[in-house]
Protein backbone atom coordinates (compact mmCIF):
# COMPACT_ATOMS: atom_id res chain seq x y z
CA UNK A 1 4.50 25.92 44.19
CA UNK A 2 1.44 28.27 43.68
CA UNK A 3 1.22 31.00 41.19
CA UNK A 4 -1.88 32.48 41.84
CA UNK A 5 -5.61 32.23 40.14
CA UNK A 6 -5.76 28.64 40.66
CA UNK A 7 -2.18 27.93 38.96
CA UNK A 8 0.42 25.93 40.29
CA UNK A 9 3.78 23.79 39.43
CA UNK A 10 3.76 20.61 40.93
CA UNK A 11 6.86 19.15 40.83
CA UNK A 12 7.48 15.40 41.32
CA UNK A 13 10.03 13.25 43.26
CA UNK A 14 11.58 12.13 39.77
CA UNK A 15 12.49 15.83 39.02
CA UNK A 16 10.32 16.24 36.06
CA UNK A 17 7.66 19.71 36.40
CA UNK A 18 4.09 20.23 35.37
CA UNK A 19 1.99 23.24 35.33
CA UNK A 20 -1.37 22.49 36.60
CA UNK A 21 -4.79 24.71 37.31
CA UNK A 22 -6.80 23.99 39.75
CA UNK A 23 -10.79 24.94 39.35
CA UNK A 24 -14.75 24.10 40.09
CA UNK A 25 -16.48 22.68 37.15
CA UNK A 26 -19.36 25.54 36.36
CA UNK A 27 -22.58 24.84 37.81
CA UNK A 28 -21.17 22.34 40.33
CA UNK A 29 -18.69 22.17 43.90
CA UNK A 30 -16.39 19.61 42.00
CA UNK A 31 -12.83 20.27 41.88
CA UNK A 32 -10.87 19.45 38.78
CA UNK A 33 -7.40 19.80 37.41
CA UNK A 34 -6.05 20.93 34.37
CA UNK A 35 -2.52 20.28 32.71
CA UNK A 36 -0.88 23.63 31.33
CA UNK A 37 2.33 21.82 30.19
CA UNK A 38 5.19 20.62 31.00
CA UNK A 39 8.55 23.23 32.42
CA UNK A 40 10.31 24.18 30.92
CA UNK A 41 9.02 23.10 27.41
CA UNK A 42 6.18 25.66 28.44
CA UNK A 43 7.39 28.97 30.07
CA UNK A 44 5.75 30.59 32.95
CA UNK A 45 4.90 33.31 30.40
CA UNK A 46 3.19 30.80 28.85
CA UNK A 47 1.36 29.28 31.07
CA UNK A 48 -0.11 32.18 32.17
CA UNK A 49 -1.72 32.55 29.31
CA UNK A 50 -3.53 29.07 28.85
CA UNK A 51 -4.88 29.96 32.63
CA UNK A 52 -6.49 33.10 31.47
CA UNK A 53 -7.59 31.29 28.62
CA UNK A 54 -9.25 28.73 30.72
CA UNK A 55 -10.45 31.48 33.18
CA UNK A 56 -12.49 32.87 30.26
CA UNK A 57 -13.95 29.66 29.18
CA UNK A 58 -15.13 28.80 33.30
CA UNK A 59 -16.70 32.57 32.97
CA UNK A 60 -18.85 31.18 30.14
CA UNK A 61 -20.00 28.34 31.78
CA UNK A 62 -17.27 25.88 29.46
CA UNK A 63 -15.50 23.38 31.48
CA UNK A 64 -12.03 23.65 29.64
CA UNK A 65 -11.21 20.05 30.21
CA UNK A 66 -14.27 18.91 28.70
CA UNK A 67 -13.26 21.18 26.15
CA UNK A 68 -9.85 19.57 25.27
CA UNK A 69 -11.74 16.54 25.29
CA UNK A 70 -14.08 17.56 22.89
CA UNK A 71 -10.57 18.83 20.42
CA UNK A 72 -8.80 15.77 21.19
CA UNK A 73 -11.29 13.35 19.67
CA UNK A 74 -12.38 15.79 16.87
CA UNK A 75 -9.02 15.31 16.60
CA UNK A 76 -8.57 12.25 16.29
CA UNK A 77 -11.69 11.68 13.61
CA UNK A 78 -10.30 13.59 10.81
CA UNK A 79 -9.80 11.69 7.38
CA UNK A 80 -6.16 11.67 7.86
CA UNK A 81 -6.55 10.17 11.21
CA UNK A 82 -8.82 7.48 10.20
CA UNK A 83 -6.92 6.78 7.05
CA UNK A 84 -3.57 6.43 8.96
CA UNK A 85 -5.58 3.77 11.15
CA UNK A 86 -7.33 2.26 8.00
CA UNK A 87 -3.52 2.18 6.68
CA UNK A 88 -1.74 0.59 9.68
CA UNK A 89 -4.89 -2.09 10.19
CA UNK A 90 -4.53 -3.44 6.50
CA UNK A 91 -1.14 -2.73 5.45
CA UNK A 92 0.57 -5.87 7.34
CA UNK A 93 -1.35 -7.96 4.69
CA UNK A 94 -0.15 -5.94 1.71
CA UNK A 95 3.48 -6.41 -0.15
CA UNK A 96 5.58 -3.49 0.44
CA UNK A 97 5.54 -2.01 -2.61
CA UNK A 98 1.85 -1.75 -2.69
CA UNK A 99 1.38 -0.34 0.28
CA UNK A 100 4.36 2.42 0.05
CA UNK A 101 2.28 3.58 -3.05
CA UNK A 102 -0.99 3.91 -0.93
CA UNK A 103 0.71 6.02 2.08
CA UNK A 104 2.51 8.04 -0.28
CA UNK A 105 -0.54 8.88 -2.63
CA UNK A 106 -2.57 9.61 0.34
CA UNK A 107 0.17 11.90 1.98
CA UNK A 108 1.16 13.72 -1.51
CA UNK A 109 -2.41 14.05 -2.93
CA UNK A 110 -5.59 13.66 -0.75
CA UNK A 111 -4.48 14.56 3.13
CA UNK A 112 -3.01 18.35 1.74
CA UNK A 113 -6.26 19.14 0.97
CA UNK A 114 -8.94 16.98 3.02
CA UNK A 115 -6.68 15.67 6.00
CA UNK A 116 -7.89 17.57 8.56
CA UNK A 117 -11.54 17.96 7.67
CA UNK A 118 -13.94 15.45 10.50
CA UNK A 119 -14.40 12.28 7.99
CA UNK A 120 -18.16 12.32 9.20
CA UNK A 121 -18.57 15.83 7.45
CA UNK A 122 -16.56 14.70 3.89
CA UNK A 123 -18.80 15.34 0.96
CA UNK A 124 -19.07 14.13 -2.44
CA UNK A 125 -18.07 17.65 -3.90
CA UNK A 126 -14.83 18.15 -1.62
CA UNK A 127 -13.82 14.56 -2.87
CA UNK A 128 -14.12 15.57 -6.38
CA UNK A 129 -12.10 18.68 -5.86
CA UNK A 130 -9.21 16.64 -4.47
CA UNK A 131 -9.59 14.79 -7.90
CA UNK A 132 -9.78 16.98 -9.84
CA UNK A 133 -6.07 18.49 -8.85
CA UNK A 134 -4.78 15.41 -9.54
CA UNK A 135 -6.90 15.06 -12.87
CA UNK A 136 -5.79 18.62 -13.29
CA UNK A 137 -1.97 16.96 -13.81
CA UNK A 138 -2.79 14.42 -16.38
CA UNK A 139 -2.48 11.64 -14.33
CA UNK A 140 -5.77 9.93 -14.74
CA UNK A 141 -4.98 6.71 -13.31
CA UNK A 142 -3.81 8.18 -10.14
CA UNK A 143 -6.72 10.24 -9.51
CA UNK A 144 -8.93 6.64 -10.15
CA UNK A 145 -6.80 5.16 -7.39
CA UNK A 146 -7.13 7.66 -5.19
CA UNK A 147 -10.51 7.49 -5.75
CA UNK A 148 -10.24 3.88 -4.84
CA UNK A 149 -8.00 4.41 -1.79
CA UNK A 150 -10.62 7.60 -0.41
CA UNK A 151 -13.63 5.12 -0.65
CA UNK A 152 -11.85 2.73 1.41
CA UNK A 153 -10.60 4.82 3.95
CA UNK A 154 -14.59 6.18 4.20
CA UNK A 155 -16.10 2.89 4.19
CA UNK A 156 -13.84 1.46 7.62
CA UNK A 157 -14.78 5.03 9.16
CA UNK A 158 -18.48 4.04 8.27
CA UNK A 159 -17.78 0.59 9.54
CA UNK A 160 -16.17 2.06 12.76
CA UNK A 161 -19.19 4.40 13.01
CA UNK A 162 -17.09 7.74 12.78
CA UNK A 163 -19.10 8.21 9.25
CA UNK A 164 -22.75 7.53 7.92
CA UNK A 165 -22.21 7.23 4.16
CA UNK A 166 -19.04 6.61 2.05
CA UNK A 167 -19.81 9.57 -1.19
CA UNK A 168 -17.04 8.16 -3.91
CA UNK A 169 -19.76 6.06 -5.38
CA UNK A 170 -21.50 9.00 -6.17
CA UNK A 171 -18.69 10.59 -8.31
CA UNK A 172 -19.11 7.84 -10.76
CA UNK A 173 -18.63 9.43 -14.34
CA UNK A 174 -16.81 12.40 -12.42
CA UNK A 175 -13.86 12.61 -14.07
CA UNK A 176 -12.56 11.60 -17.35
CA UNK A 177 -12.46 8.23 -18.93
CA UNK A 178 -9.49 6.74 -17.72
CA UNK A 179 -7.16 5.52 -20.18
CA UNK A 180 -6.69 1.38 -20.87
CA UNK A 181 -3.15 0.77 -20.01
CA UNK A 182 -2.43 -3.50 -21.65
CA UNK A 183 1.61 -4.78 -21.30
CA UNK A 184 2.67 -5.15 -24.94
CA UNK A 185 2.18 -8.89 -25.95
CA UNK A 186 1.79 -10.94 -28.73
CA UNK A 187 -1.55 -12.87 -28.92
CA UNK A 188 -1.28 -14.39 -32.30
CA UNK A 189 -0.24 -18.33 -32.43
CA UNK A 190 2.04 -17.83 -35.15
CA UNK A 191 3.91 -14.90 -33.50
CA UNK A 192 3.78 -16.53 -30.08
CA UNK A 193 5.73 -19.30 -32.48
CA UNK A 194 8.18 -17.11 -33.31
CA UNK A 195 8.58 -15.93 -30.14
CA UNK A 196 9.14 -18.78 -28.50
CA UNK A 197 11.86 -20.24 -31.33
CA UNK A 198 13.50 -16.88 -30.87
CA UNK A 199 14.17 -17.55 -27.01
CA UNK A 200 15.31 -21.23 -27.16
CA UNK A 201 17.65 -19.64 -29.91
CA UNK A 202 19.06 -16.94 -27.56
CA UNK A 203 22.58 -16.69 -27.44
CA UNK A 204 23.08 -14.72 -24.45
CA UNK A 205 23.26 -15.60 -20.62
CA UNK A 206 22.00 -19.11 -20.00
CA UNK A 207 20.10 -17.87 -16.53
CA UNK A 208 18.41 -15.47 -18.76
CA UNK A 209 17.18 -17.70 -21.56
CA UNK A 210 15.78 -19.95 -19.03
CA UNK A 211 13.70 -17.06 -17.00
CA UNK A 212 12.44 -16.39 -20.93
CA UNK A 213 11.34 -19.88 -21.46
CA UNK A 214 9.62 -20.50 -17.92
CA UNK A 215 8.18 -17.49 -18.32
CA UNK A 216 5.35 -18.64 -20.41
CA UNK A 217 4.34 -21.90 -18.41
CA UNK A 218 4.15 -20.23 -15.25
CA UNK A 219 1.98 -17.11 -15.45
CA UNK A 220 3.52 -15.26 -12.84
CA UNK A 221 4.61 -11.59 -12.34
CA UNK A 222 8.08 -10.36 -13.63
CA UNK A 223 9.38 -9.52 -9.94
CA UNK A 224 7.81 -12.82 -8.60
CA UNK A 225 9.71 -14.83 -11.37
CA UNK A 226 13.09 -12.72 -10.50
CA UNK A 227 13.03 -13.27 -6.71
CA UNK A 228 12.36 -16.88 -6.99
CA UNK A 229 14.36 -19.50 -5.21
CA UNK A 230 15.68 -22.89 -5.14
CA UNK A 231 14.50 -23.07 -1.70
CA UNK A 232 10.67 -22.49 -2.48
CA UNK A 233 10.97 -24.92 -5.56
CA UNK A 234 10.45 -28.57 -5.06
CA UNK A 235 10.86 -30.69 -8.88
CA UNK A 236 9.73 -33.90 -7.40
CA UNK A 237 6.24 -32.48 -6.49
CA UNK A 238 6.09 -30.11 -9.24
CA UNK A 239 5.48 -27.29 -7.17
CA UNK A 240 7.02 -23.56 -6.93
CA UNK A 241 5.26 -22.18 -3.56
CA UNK A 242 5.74 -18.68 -3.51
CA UNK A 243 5.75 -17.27 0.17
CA UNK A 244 3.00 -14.61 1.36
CA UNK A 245 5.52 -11.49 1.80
CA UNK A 246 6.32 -11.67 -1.78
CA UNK A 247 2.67 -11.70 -2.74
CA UNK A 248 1.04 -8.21 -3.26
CA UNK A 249 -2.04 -9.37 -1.44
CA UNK A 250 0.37 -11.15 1.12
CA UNK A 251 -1.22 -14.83 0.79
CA UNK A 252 0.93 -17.72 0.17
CA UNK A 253 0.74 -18.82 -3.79
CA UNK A 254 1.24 -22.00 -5.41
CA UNK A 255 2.32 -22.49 -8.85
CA UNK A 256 2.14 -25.96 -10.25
CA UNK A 257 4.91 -26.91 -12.65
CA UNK A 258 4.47 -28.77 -16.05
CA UNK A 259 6.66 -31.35 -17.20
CA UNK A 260 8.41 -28.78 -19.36
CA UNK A 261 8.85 -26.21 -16.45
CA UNK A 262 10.64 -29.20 -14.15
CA UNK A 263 12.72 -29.77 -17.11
CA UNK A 264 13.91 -26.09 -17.38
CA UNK A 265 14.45 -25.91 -14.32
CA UNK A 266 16.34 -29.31 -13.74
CA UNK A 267 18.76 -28.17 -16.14
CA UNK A 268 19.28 -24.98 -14.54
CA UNK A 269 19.83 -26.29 -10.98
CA UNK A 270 23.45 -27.56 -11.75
CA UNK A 271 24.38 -24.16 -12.69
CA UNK A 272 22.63 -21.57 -10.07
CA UNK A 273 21.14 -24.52 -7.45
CA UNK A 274 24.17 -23.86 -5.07
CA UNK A 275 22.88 -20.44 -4.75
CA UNK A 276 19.89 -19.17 -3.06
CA UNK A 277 18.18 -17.64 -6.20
CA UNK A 278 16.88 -19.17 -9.28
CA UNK A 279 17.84 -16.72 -11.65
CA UNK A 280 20.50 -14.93 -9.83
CA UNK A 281 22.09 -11.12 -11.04
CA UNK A 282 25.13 -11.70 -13.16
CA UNK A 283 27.20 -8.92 -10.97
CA UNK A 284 26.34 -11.12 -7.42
CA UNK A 285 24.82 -14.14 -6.96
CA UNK A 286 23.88 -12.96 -3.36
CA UNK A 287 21.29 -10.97 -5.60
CA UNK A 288 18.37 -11.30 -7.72
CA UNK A 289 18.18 -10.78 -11.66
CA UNK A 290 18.00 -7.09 -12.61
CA UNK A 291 14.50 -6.14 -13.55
CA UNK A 292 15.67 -4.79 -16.59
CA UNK A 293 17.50 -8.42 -17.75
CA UNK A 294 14.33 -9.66 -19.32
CA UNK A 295 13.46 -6.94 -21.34
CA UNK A 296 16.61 -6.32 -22.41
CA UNK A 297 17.02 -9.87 -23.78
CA UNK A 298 13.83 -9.53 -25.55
CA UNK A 299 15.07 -5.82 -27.25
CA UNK A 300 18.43 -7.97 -28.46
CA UNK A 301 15.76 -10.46 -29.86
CA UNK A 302 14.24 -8.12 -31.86
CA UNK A 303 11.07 -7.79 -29.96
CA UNK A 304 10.42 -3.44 -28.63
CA UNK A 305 8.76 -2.43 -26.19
CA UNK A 306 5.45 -2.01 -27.93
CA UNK A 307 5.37 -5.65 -29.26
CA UNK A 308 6.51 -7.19 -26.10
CA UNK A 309 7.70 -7.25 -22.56
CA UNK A 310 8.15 -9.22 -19.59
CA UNK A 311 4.69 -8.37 -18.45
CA UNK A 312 3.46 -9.39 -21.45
CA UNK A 313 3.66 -13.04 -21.09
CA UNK A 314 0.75 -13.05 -18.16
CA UNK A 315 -1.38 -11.05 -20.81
CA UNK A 316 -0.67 -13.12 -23.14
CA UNK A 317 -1.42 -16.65 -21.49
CA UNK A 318 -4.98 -14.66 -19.90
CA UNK A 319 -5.59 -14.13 -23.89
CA UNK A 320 -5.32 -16.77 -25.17
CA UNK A 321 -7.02 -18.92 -22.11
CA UNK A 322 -10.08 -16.70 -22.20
CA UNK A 323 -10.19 -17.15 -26.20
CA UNK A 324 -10.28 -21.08 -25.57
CA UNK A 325 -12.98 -20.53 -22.92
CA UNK A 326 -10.32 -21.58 -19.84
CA UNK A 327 -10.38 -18.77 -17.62
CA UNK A 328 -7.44 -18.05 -15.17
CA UNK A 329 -8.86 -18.38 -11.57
CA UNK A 330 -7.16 -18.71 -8.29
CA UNK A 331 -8.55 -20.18 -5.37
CA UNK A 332 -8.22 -21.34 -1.43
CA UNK A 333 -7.01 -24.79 -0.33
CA UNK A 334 -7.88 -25.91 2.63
CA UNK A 335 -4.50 -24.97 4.29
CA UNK A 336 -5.14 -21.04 3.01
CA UNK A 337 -2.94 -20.67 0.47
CA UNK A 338 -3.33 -19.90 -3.34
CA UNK A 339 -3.36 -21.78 -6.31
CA UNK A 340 -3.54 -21.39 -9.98
């Protein structure tokens, strides 16, 4: 059905309507076609006006559709566009906690400000202004990882050869010094003595005094010891392998057991072995130990927060290891998983 000028709605067997322009790319006898929209999301009003605007750009010698090209992939090379890809490329390998921080400190700090800006024309000095807003809050650490998180995203646009250079290396001594952040933990034998007497002499929930005392022969992280279960646990081979979508860098991890460790935990299989966690919550077994249990047991101990916490105990074996000239690695076996 023709409009006029070139304009026309074509409208197809299955109902649905689209406004198209018909015209002769400049400088040559080829026809070409040109979407408008779709009726009646788009009004004839409308389209009208994205015909005259194409009409002016065919009277300066611009092919319009060439032109929408031309937007489209600009488009689709801004930093946000690139970092969304980086994002959805890696994130599958990441834990999702770690990766819901990334997205959201992207979104919330860095794509506000640089987003739509062509990743091949990002500078050092409109990095460090993004930085510097978040620096501008207090929040040191955050601009660092952002930091972190920009370089990345520039470095796979280099890679992908939408970039030439990746400029966060050159901010280096930038911004302030960001502050050491350590877990409160207790490095000294004598208090790790006391420490230690102090859980086998806790009084409260049995589950709990047994996450306290495997706690320091395993190494692991707080959540990882929480969400452990009797499934991923076998005694015989003194072995605890920890699947790769618990793992923050999504790898499978295996945690060999001492003597003492199957013993704790041989004693506590009677008790919470039926169920599927370890060291279930106290409310529902269907659940995992509050993230708060630990600590709270070590506050009715008589040990605050700035002496110690459930972090602390993977400071404090990396300590003490590293004093003795043992130094925690982890490494590949042949069947790709990791081991300490």
């Amino acid at each position: 059905m023709s409009d006029g000028r070139g304009m026309f709605l074509l409208v197809q067997p299955s109902g649905s309507r689209w406004w198209r322009m018909e015209y002769r790319r400049p400088g040559t006898h080829k026809k070409n076609q040109l979407s408008l929209g779709v009726y009646p999301d788009v009004s004839l009003k409308k389209a009208r006006e994205r015909r005259e605007d194409a009409r002016k750009r065919l009277a300066e010698g611009i092919d319009p559709g060439d032109k929408r090209k031309a937007e489209a992939a600009a488009s689709a090379e801004t930093f946000e566009a690139v970092a969304r890809e980086w994002f959805a490329k890696h994130s599958p390998n990441w834990a999702p906690g770690h990766s819901s921080k990334i997205i959201r400190r992207l979104e919330l700090d860095v794509f506000p400000w640089m987003g739509g800006k062509p990743v091949a024309s990002i500078a050092a000095p409109e990095v460090l202004s993004v930085l510097r807003r978040i620096e501008s809050r207090g929040v040191i650490e955050t601009a660092y990882r952002a930091k972190t998180n920009i370089g990345q995203v520039m470095r796979y646009a280099v890679a992908t050869g939408r970039a030439t250079a990746d400029p966060t290396p050159s901010l280096r001594g930038a911004l302030a010094p960001s502050p050491e952040h350590h877990h409160a933990t207790i490095t000294d034998p004598e208090g790790i003595g006391e420490l230690l007497r102090a859980i086998d002499a806790y009084a409260g929930d049995y589950a709990t005094r047994t996450a306290l005392q495997l706690a320091p022969l395993v190494f692991v992280r707080p959540g990882e010891l929480r969400h452990a279960e009797w499934a991923e646990i076998d005694l015989d081979k003194a072995e605890w392998r920890i699947p790769a979508h618990k793992m923050k860098m999504r790898a499978p991890h295996i945690v060999p057991l001492a003597s003492q460790a199957v013993a704790i935990l041989s004693d506590l299989l009677p008790l919470t072995g039926p169920g599927r966690y370890v060291f279930p919550s106290a409310r529902s077994r269907a659940r995992p130990m509050s993230e708060n249990t630990v600590n709270a047991a070590l506050r009715r101990m008589g040990f605050d927060k700035t002496t110690m916490t459930g972090h602390g105990f993977r400071s404090m074996a990396s300590t003490l290891l590293n004093e003795q000239g043992v130094e925690p690695r982890r490494h590949r076996t042949p069947a790709g998983t990791r081991r300490t």
